[in-house]
PDB file of N, CA and C in Angstrom:
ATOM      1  N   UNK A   1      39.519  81.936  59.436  1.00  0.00           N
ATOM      2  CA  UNK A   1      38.393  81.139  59.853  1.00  0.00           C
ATOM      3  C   UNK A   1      38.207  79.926  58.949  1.00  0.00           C
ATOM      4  N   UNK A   2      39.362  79.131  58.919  1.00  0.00           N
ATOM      5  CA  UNK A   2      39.270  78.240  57.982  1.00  0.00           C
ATOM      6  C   UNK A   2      39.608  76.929  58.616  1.00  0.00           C
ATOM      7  N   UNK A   3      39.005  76.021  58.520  1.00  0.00           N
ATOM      8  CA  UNK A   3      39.572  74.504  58.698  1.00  0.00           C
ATOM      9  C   UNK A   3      40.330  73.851  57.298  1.00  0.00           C
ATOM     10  N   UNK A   4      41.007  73.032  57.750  1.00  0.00           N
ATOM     11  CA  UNK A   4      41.646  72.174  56.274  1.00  0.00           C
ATOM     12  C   UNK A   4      42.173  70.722  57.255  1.00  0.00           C
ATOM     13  N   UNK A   5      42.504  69.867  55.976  1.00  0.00           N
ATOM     14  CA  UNK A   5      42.496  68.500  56.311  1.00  0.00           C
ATOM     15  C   UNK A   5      44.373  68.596  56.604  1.00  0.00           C
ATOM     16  N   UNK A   6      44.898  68.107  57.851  1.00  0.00           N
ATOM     17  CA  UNK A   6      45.966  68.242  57.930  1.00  0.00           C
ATOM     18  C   UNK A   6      46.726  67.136  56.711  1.00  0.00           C
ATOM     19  N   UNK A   7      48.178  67.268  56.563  1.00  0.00           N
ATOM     20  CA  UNK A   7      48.799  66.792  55.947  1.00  0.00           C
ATOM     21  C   UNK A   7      47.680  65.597  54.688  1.00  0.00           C
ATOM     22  N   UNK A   8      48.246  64.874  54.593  1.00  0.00           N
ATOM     23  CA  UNK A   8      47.144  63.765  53.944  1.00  0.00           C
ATOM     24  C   UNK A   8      46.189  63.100  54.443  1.00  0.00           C
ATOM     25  N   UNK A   9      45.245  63.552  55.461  1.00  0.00           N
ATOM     26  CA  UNK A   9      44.196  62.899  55.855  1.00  0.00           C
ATOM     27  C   UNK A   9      42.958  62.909  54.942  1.00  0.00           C
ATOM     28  N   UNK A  10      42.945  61.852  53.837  1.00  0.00           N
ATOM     29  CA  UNK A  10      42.042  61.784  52.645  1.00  0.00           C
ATOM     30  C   UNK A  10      41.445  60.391  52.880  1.00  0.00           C
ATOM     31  N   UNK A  11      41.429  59.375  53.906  1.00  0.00           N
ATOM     32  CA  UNK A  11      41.253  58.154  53.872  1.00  0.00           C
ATOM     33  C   UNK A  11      39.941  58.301  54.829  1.00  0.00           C
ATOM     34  N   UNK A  12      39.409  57.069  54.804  1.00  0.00           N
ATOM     35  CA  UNK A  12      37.865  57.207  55.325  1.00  0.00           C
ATOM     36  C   UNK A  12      38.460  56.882  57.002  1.00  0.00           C
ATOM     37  N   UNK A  13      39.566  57.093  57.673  1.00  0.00           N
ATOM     38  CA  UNK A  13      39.870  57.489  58.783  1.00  0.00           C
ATOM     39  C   UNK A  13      40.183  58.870  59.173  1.00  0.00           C
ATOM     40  N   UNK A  14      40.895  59.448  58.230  1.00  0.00           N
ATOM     41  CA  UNK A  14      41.484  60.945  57.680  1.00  0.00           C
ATOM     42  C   UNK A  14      40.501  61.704  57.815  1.00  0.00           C
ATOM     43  N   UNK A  15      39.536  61.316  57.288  1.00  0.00           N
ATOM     44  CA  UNK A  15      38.614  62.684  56.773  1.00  0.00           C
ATOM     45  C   UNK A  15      37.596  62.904  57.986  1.00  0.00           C
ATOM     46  N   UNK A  16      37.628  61.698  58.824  1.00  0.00           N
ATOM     47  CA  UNK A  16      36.686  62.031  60.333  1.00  0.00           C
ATOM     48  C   UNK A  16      37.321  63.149  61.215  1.00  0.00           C
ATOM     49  N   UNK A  17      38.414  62.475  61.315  1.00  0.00           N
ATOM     50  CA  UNK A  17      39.397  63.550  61.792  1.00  0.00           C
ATOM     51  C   UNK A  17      39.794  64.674  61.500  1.00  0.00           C
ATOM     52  N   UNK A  18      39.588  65.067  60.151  1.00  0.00           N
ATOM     53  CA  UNK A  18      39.460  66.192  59.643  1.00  0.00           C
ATOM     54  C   UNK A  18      38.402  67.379  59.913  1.00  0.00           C
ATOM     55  N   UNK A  19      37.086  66.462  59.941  1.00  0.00           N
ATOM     56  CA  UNK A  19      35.910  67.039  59.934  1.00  0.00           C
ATOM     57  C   UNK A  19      35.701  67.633  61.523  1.00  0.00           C
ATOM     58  N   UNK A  20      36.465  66.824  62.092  1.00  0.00           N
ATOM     59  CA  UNK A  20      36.275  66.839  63.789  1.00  0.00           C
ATOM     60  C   UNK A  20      37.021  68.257  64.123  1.00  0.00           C
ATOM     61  N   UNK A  21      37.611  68.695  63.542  1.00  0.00           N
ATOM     62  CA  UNK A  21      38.326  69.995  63.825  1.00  0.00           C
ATOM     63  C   UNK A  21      37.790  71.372  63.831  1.00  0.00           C
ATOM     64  N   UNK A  22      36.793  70.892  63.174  1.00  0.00           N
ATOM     65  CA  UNK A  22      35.352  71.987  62.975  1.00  0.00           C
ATOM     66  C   UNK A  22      35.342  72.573  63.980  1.00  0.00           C
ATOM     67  N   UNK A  23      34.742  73.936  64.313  1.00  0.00           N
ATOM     68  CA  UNK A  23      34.438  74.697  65.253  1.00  0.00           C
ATOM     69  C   UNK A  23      33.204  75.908  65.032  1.00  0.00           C
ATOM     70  N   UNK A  24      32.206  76.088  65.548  1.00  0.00           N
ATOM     71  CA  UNK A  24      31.061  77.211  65.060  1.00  0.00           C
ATOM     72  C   UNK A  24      31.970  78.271  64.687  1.00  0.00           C
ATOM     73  N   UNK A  25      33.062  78.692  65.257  1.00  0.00           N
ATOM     74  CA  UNK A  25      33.202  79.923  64.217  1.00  0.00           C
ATOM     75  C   UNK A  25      34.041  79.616  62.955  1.00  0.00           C
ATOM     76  N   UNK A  26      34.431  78.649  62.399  1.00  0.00           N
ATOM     77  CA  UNK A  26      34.724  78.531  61.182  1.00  0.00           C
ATOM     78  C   UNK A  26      33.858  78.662  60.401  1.00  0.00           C
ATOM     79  N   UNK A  27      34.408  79.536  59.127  1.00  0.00           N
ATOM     80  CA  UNK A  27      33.404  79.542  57.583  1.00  0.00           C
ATOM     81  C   UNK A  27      33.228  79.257  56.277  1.00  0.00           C
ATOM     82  N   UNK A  28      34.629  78.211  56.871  1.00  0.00           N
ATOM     83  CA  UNK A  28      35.357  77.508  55.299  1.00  0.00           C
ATOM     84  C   UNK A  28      36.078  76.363  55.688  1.00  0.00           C
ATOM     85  N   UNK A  29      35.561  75.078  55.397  1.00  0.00           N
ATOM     86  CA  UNK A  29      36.094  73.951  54.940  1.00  0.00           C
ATOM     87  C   UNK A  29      37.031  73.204  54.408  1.00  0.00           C
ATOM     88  N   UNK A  30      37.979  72.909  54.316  1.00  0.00           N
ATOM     89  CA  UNK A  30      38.741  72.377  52.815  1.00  0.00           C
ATOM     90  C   UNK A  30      39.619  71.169  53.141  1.00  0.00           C
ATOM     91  N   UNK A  31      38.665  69.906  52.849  1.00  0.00           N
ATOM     92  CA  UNK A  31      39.040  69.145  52.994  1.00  0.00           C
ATOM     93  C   UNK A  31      39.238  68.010  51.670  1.00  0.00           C
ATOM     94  N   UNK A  32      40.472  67.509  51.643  1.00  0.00           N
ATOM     95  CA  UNK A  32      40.721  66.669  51.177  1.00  0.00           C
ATOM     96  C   UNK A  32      40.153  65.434  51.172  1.00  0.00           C
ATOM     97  N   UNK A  33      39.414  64.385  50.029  1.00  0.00           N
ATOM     98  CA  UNK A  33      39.187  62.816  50.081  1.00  0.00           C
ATOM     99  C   UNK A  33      39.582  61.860  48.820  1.00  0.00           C
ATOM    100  N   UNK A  34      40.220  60.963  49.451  1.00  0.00           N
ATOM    101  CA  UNK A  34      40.784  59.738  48.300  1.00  0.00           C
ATOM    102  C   UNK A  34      40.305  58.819  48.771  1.00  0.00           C
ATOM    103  N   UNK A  35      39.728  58.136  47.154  1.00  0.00           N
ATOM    104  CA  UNK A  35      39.216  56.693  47.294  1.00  0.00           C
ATOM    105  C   UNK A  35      40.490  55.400  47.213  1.00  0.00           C
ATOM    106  N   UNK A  36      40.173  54.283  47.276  1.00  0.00           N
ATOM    107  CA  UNK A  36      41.166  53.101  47.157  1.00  0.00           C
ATOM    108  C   UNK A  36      40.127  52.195  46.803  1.00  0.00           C
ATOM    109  N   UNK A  37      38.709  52.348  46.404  1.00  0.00           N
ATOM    110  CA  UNK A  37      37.687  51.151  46.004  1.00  0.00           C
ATOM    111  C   UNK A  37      36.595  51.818  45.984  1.00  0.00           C
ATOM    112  N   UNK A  38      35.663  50.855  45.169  1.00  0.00           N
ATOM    113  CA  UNK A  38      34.180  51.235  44.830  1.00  0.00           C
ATOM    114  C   UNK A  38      32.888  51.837  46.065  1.00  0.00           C
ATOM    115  N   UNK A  39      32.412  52.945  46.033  1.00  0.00           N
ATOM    116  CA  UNK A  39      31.723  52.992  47.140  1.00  0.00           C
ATOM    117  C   UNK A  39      32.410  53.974  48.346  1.00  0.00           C
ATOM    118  N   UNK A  40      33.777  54.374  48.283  1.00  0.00           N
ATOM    119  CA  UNK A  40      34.521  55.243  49.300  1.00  0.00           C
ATOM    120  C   UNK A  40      34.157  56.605  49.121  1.00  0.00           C
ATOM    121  N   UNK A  41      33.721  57.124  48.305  1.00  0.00           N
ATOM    122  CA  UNK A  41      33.548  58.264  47.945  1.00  0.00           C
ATOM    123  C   UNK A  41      32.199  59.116  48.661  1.00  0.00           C
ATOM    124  N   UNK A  42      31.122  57.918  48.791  1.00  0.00           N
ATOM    125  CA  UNK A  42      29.586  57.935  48.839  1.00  0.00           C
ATOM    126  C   UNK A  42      29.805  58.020  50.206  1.00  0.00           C
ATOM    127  N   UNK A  43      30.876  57.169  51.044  1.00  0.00           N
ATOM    128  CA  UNK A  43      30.674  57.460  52.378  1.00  0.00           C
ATOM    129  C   UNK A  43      31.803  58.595  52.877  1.00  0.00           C
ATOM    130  N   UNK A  44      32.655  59.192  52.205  1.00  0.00           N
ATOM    131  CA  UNK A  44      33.466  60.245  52.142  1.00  0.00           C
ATOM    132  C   UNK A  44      32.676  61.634  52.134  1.00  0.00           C
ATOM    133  N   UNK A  45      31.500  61.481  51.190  1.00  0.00           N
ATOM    134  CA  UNK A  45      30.854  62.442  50.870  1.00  0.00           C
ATOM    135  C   UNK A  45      29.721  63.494  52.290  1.00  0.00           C
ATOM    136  N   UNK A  46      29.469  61.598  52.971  1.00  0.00           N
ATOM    137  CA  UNK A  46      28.274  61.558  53.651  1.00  0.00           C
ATOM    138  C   UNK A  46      29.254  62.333  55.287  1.00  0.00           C
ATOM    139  N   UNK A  47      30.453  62.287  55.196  1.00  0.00           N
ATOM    140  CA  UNK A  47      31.032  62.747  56.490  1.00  0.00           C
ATOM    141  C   UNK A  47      30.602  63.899  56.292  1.00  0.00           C
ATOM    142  N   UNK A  48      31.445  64.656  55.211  1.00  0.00           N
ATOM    143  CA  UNK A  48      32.001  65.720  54.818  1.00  0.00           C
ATOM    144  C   UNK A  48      30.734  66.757  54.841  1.00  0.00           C
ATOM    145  N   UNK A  49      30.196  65.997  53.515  1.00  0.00           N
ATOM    146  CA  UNK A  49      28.863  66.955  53.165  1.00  0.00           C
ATOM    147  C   UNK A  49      28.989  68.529  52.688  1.00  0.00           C
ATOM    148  N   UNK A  50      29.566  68.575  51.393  1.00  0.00           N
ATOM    149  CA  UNK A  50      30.363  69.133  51.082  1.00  0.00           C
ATOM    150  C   UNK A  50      29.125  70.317  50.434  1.00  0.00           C
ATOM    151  N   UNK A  51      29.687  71.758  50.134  1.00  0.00           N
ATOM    152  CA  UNK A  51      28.283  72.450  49.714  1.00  0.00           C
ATOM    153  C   UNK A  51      29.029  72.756  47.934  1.00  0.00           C
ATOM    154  N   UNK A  52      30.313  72.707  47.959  1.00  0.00           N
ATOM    155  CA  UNK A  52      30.886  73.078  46.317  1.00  0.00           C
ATOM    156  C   UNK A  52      31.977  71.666  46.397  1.00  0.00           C
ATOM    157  N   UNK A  53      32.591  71.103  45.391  1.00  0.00           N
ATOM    158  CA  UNK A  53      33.402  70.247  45.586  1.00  0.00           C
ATOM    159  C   UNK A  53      34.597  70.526  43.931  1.00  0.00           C
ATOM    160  N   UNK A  54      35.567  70.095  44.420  1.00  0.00           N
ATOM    161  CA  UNK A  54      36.794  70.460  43.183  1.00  0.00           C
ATOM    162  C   UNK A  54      37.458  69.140  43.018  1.00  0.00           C
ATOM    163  N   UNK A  55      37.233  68.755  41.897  1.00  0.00           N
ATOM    164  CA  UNK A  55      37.961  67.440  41.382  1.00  0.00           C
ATOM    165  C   UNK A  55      39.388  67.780  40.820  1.00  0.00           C
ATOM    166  N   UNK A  56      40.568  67.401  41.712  1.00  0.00           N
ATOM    167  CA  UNK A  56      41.654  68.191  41.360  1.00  0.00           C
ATOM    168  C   UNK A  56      42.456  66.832  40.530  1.00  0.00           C
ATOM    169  N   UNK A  57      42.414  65.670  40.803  1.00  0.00           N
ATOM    170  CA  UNK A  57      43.349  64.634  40.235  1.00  0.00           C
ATOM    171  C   UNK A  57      42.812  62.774  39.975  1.00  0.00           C
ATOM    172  N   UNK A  58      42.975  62.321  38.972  1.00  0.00           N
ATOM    173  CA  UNK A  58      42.724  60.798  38.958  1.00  0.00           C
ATOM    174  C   UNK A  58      44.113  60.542  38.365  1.00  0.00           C
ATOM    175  N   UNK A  59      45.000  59.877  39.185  1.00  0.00           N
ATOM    176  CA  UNK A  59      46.145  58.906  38.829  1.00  0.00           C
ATOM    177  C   UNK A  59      45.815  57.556  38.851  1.00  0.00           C
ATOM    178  N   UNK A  60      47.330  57.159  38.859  1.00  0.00           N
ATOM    179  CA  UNK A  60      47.204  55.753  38.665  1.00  0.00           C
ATOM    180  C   UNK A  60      47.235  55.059  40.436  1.00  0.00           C
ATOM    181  N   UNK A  61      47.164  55.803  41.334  1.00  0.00           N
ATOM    182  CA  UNK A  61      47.241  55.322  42.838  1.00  0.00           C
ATOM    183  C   UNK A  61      46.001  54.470  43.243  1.00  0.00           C
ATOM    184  N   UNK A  62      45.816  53.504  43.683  1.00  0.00           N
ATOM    185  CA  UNK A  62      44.745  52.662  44.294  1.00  0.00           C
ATOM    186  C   UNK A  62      43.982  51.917  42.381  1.00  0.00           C
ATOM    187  N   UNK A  63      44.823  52.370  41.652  1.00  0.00           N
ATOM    188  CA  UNK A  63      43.755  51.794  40.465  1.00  0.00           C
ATOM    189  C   UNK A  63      43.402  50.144  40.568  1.00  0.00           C
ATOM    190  N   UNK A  64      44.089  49.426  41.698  1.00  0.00           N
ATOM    191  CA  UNK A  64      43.607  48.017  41.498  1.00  0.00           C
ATOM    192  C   UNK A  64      42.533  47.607  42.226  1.00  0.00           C
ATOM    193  N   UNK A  65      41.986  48.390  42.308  1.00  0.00           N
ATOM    194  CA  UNK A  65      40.373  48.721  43.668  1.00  0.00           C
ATOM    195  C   UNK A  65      39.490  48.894  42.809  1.00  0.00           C
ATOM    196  N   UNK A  66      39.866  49.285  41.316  1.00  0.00           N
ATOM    197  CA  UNK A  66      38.530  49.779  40.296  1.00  0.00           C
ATOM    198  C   UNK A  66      38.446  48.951  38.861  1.00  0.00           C
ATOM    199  N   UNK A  67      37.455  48.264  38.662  1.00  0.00           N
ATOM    200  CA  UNK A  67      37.865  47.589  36.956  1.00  0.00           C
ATOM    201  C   UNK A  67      38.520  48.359  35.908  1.00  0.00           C
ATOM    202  N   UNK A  68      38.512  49.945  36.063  1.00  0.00           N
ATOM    203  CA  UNK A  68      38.665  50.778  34.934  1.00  0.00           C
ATOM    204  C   UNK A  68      39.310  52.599  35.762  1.00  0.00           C
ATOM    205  N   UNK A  69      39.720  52.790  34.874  1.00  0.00           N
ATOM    206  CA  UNK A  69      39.734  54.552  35.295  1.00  0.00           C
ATOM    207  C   UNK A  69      38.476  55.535  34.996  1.00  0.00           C
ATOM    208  N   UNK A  70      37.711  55.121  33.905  1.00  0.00           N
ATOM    209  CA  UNK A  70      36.213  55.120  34.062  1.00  0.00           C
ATOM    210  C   UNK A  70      35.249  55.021  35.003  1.00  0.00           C
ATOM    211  N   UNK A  71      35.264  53.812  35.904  1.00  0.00           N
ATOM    212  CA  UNK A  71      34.638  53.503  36.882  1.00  0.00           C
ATOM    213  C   UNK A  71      35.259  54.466  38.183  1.00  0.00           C
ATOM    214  N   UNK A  72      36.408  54.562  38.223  1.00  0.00           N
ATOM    215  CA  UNK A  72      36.958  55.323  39.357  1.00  0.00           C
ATOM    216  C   UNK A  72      36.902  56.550  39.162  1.00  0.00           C
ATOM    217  N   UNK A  73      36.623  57.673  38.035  1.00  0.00           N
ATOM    218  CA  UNK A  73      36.307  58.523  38.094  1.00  0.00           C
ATOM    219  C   UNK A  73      35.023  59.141  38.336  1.00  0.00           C
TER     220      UNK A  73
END
């Protein structure tokens, strides 16, 4: 009874589509989201609406979207 985000759908197109897969009898979530700029996260969040969340990685991918790795974390 689980949904998950297929392959890499982490982009603020990805994750609609992700969410859309939902069904009342699912009871678990697990979806993937990646930012590429300031502010992606807030509306990543607002799809999702997440009730626990796991910060698994900050690389160096999309870092020219953020002044700092500070700011992007």
């Amino acid at each position: 009874r689980v949904v998950k985000s297929p392959k890499s759908y982490n982009s603020q197109i990805g994750v609609p589509l992700s969410v859309w897969q939902m069904q009342e009898w699912h009871e678990v979530g697990i979806f993937e989201a990646g930012i590429s700029k300031m502010g992606e996260m807030q509306r990543l969040a607002e799809m999702i609406r997440p009730t626990l969340g796991i910060f698994t990685n900050l690389g160096p991918a999309h870092d020219e979207g953020f002044p700092d790795r500070r700011t992007k974390a």
